[in-house]
Protein backbone atom coordinates (compact mmCIF):
# COMPACT_ATOMS: atom_id res chain seq x y z
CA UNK A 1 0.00 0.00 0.00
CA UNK A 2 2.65 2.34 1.10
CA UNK A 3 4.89 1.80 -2.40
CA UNK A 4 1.78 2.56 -4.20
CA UNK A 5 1.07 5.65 -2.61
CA UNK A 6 4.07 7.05 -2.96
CA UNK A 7 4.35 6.25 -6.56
CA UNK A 8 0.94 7.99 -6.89
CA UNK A 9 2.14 10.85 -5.21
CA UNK A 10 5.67 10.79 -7.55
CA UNK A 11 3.71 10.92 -10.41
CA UNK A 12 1.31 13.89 -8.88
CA UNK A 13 4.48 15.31 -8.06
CA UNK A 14 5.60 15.56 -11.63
CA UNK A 15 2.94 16.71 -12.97
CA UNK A 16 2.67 19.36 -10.50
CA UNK A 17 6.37 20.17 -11.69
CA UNK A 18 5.02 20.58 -15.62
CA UNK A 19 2.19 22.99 -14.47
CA UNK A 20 4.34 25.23 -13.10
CA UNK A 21 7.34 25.21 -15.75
CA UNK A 22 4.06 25.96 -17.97
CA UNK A 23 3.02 28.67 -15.86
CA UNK A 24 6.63 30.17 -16.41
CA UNK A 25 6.95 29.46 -20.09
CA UNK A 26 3.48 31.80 -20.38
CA UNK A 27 5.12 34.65 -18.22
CA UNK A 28 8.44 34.59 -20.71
CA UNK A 29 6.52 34.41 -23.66
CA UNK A 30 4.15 37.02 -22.82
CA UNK A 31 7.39 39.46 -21.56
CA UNK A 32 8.29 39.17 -24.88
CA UNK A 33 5.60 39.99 -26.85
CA UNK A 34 4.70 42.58 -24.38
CA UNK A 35 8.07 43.96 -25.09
CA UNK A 36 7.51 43.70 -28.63
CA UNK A 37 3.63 46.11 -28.13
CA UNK A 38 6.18 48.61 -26.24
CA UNK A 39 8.44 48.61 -29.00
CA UNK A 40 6.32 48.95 -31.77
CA UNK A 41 2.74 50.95 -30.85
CA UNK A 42 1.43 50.66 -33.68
CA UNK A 43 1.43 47.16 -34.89
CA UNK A 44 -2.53 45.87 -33.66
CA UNK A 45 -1.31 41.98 -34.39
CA UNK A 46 0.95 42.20 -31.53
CA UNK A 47 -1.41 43.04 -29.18
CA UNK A 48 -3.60 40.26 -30.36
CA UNK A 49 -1.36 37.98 -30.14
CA UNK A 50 -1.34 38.78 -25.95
CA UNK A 51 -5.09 38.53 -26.17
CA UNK A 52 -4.86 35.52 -27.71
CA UNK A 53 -2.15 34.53 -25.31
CA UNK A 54 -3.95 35.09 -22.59
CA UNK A 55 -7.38 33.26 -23.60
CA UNK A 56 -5.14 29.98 -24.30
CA UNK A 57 -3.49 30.31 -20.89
CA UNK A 58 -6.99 30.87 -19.17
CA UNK A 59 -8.55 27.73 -20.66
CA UNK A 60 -4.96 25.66 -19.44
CA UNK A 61 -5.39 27.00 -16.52
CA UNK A 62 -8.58 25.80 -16.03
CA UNK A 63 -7.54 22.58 -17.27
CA UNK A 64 -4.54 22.44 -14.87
CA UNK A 65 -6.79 23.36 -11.98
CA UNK A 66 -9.22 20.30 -12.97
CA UNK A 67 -6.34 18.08 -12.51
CA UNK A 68 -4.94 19.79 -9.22
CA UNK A 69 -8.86 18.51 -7.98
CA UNK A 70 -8.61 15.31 -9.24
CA UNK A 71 -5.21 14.51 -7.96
CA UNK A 72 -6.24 15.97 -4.73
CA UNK A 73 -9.51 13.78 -4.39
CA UNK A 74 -7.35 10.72 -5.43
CA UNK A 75 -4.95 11.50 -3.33
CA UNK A 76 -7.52 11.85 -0.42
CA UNK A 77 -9.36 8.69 -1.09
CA UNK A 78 -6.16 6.36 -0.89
CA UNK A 79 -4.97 7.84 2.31
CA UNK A 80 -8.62 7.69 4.08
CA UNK A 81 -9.07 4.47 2.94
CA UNK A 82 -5.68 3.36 3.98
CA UNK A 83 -4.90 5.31 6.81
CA UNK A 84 -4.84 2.43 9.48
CA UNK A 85 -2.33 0.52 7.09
CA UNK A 86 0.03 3.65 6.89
CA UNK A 87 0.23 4.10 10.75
CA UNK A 88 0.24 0.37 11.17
CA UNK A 89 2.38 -0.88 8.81
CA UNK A 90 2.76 -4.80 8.49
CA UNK A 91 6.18 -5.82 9.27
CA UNK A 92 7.49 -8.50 6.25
């Protein structure tokens, strides 16, 4: 029980680790095209492409944050349902 929670909880772990590299990879990206509005006022595209930008990120987001529940809810069900076995555990 114990080996499989923690392998559950590696692989939560990892995929906690992509959401937030994501999370940076947005900020960069949009820095730069922000940079690029500063630069050059005039050009409407590049300030559609942060719109745009920002409406992907918002719908990952929400995406991401569905998975943070379900990992959490998983997470919470083995544990409850194990709990006795984790204090307890049998000695091989």
């Amino acid at each position: 029980i114990q080996e499989d929670m923690l392998a559950e909880i590696r692989t939560v772990e990892s995929e906690a680790a992509a959401f937030f590299d994501q999370i940076s990879r947005y900020f960069i990206t949009r820095g730069k095209i922000v940079t690029k509005v500063t630069k050059y006022p005039h050009v409407e595209d590049f300030r559609v492409t942060v719109e745009e930008l920002d409406e992907k990120e918002y719908v990952s987001l929400k995406l991401v944050m569905c998975e943070i529940r379900n990992h959490y809810s998983t997470l919470h069900d083995i544990i409850m349902k194990n709990l006795e076995k984790i204090k307890k555990p049998r000695t091989s």
